[in-house]
Protein backbone atom coordinates (compact mmCIF):
# COMPACT_ATOMS: atom_id res chain seq x y z
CA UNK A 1 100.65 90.66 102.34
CA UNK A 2 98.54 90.27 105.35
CA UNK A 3 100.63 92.58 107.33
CA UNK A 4 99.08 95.39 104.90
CA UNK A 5 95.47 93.62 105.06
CA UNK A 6 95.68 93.51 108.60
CA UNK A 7 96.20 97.30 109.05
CA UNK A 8 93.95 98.80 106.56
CA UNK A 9 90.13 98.38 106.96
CA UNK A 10 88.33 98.30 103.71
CA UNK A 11 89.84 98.18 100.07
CA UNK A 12 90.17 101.40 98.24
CA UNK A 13 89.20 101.12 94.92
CA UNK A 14 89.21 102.39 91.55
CA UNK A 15 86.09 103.11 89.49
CA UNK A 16 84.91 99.45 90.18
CA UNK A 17 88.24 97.81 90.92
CA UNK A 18 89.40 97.30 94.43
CA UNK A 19 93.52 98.07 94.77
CA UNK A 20 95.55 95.16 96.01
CA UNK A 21 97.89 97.00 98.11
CA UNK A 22 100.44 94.66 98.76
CA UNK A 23 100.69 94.15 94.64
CA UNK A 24 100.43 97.96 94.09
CA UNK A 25 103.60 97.54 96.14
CA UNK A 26 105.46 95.15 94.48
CA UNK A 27 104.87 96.95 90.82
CA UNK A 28 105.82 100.03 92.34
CA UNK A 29 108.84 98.81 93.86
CA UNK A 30 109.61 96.78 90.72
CA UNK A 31 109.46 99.96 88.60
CA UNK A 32 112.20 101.81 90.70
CA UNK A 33 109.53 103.19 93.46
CA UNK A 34 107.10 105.83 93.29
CA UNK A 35 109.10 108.74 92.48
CA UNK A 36 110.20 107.14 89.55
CA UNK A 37 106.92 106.03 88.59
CA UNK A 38 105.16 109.89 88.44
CA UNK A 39 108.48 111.16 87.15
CA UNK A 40 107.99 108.94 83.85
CA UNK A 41 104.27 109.36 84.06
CA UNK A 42 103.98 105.46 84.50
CA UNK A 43 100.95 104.95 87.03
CA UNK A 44 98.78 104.23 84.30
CA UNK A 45 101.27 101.57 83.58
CA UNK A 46 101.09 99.95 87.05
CA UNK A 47 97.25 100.32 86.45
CA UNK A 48 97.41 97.96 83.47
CA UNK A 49 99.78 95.61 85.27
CA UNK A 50 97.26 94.96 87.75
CA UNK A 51 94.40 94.34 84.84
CA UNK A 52 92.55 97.29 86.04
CA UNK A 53 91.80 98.72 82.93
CA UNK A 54 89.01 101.34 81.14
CA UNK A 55 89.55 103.66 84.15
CA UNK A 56 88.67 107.56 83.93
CA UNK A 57 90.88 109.93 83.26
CA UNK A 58 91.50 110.69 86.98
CA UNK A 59 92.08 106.94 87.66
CA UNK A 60 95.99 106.90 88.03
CA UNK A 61 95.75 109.71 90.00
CA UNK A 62 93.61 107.70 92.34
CA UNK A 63 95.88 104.88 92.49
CA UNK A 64 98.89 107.56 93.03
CA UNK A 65 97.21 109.01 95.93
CA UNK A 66 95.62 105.19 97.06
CA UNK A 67 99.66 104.59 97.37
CA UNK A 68 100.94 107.54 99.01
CA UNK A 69 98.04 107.20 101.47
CA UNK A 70 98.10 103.53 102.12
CA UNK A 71 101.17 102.24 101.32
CA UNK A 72 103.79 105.06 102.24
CA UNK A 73 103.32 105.27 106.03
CA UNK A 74 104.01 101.32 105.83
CA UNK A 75 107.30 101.12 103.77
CA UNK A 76 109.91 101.76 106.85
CA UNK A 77 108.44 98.95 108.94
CA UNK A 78 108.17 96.74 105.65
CA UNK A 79 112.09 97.42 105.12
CA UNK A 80 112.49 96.57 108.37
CA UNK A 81 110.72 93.75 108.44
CA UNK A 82 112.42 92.55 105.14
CA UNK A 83 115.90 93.60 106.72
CA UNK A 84 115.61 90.96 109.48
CA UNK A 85 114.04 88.30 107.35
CA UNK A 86 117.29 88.52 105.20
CA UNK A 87 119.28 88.78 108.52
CA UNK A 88 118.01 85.26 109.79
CA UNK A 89 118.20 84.07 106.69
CA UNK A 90 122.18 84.61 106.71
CA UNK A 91 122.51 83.34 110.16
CA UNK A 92 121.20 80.31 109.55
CA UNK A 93 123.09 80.15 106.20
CA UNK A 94 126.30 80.94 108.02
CA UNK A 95 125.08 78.52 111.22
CA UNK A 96 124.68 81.08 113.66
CA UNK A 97 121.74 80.82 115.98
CA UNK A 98 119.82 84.07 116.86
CA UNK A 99 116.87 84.39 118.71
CA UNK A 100 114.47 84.94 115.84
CA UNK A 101 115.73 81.49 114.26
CA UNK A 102 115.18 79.42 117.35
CA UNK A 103 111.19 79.85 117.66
């Protein structure tokens, strides 16, 4: 989460509702990723998850674009990141030492 709060200055928002981007994430990614989500129509859905509600018509379009624009250019260095958390965290389940597990 603060890797995305440390890269993006300002919150976008919605009508009156700043986006957490780092949750706009997760219920993205929990609903099978973005494509998914405007295929079945369902950013009004991750709009409700997050309790922003009595938006205007346009306001799941905003939070579409609020992900493609903020969120998107992020998502290869969050897998990566992710990648080698899960990485260490086998090593040191297995008893290997790497580099990353001895700081």
């Amino acid at each position: 989460k603060q890797w995305y709060q440390r890269r993006v200055r300002g919150s976008p928002s919605v009508g009156y509702h700043d986006l957490d981007l780092y949750q706009l994430h997760c219920f993205v990614a929990d609903s099978g990723g973005p494509d998914i989500v405007t295929q079945n129509m369902k950013w009004r859905s991750i709009c409700a998850q997050m309790n922003i509600l009595n938006l205007p018509p346009s306001g799941s379009h905003t939070v579409k674009n609020a992900y493609c624009r903020y969120v998107v250019p992020f998502l290869p260095q969050w897998e990566k990141r992710r990648s080698s958390v899960s990485e260490s965290t086998e090593d040191k389940k297995k008893g290997r030492v790497t580099p990353q597990s001895r700081g």
